[in-house]
Protein backbone atom coordinates (compact mmCIF):
# COMPACT_ATOMS: atom_id res chain seq x y z
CA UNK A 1 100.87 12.91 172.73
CA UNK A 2 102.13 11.78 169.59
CA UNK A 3 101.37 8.58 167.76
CA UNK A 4 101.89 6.59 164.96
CA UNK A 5 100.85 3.11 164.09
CA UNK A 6 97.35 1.63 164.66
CA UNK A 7 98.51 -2.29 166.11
CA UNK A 8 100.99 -0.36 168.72
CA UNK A 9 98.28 1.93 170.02
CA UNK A 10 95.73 -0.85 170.45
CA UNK A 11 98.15 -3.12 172.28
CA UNK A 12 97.42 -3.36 175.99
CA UNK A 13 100.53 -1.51 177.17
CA UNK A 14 99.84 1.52 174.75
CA UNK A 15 96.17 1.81 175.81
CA UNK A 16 97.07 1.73 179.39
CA UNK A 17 99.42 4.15 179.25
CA UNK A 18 96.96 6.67 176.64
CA UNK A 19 94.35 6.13 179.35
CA UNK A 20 97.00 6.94 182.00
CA UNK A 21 97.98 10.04 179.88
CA UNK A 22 94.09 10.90 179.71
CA UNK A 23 93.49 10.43 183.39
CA UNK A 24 96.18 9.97 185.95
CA UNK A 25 94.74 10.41 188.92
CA UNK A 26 94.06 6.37 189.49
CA UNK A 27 97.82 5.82 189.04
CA UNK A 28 100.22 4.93 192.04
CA UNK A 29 103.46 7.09 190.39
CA UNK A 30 101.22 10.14 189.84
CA UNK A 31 99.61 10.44 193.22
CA UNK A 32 102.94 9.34 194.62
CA UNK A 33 104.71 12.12 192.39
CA UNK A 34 101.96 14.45 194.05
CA UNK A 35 102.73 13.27 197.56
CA UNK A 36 106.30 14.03 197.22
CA UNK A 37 106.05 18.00 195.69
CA UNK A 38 103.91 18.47 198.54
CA UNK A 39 106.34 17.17 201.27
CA UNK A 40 109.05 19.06 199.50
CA UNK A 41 106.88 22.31 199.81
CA UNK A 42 106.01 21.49 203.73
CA UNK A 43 109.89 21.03 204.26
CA UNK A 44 111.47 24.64 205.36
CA UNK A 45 115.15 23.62 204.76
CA UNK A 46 114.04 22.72 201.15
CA UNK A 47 111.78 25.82 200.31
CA UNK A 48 115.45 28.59 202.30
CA UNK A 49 117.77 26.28 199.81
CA UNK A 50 115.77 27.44 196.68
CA UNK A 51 115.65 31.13 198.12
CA UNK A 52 111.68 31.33 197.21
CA UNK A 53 110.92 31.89 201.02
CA UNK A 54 108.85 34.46 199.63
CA UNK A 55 106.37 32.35 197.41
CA UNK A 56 105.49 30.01 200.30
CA UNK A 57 101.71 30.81 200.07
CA UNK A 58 101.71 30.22 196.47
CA UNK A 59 103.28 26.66 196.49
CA UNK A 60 100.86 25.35 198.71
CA UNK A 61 98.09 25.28 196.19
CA UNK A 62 100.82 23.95 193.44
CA UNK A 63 99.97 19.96 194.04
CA UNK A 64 96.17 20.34 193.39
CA UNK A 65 96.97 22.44 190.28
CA UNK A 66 98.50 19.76 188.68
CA UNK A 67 95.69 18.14 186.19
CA UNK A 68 95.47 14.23 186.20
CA UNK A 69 94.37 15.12 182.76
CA UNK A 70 97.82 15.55 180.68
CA UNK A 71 96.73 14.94 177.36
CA UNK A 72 93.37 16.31 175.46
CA UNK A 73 94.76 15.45 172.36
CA UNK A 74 96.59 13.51 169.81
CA UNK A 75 99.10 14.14 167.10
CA UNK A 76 98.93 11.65 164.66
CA UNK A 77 102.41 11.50 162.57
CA UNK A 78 102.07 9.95 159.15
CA UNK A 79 105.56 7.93 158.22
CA UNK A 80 106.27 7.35 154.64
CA UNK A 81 104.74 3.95 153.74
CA UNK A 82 101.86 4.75 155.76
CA UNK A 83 98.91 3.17 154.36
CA UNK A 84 96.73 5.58 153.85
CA UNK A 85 93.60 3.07 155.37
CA UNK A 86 96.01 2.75 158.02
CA UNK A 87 96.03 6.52 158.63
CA UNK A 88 91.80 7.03 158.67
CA UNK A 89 91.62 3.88 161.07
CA UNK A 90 94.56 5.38 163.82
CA UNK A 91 92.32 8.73 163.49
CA UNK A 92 88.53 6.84 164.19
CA UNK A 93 90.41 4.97 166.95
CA UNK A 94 91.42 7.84 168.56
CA UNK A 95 88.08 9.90 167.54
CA UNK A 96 85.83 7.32 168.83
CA UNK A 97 87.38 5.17 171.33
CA UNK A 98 89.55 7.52 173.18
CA UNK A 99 87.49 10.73 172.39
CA UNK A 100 90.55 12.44 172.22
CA UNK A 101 91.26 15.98 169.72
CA UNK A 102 93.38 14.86 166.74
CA UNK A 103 96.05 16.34 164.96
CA UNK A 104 97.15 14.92 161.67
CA UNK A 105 100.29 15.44 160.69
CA UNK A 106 100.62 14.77 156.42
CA UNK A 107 103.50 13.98 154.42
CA UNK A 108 104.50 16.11 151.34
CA UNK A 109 104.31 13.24 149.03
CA UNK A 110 100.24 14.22 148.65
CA UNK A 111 102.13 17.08 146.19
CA UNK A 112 103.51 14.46 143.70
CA UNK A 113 106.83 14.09 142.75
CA UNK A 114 107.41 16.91 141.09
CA UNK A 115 105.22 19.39 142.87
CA UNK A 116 107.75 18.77 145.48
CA UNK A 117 111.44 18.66 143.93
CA UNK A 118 110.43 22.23 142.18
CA UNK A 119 109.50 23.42 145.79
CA UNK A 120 112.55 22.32 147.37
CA UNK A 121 114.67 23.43 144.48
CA UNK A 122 112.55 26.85 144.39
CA UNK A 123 114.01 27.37 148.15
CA UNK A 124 117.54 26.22 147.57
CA UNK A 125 117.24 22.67 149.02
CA UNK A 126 118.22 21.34 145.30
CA UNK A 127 120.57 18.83 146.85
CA UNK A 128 117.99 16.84 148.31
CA UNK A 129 117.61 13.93 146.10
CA UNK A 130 114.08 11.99 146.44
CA UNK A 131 113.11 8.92 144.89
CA UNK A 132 110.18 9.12 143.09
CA UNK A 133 109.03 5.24 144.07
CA UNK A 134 108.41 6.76 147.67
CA UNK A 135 105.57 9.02 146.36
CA UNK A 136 104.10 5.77 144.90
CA UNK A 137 102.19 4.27 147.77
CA UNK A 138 101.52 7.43 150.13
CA UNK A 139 98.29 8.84 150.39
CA UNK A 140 97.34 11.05 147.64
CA UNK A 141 95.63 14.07 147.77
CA UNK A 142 92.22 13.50 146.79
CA UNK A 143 92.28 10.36 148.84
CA UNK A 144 93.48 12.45 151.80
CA UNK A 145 90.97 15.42 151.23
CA UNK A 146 87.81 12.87 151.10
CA UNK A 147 89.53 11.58 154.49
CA UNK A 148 89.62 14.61 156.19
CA UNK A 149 86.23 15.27 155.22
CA UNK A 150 84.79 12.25 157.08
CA UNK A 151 87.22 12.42 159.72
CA UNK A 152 86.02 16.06 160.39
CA UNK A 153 82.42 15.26 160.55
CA UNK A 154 83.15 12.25 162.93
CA UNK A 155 85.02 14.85 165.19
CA UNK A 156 81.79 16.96 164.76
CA UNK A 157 79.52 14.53 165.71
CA UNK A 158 81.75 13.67 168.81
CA UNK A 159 81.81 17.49 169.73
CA UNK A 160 86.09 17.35 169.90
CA UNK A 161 88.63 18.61 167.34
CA UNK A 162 90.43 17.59 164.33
């Protein structure tokens, strides 16, 4: 699962549906979804049209495979302009509250400016024209390192990744 913006996850919708995406097993489509795989696989006409006769016995134990658990994790993508408090808050929210692993996807601007034009002229991307006023307000690196730092002990303490 993929987010990115700390008000959108907390409104009710979102956290209904990241709860559904933790745990599905209480909703109506997803036991309904269940209900119909397994009358497909009970139906003979439907298992001789797909010509897998053959893997009958298998399919049988195919619905109760299915985890109501879809997610264990979250991939947290960091758009330019991100505040970078913005970014630590999304992370505790999904840390604490939804106990979830977290992925944090960074932007190149912690590199500076000009760390990153050499790079992308260095691999032939010299076209690319940047502004140098986007770099201005990302996170920087050593605000991003002492984040990560805290961020991974949190995830310690709360025995899940990040």
């Amino acid at each position: 699962m993929s987010v990115t913006d700390l008000a959108g996850i907390q409104q009710l919708a979102m956290r209904q549906f990241i709860d559904n995406m933790m745990d599905a097993s209480h909703h109506p489509a997803f036991n309904r979804y269940r209900q119909l795989l397994q009358s497909w696989i009970e139906n003979p006409y439907f298992i001789s049209q797909l010509g897998i006769e053959s893997q009958q016995t298998t399919l049988t134990t195919l619905v109760e495979s299915i985890p109501a658990q879809m997610v264990s994790g979250v991939t947290l993508s960091t758009m330019h302009d991100c505040p970078p408090d913005e970014i630590e808050a999304i992370c505790r929210y999904i840390l604490q509250d939804k106990k979830l692993n977290t992925f944090v996807k960074l932007n190149p601007t912690l590199l500076v400016y000009q760390r990153v034009i050499a790079i992308l002229d260095n691999c032939g991307f010299d076209y690319i024209g940047l502004k140098e006023a986007s770099f201005q307000h990302d996170l920087k690196l050593e605000q991003a390192l002492a984040m990560l730092r805290r961020l991974m002990t949190l995830a310690s303490e709360k025995q899940i990744g990040f």
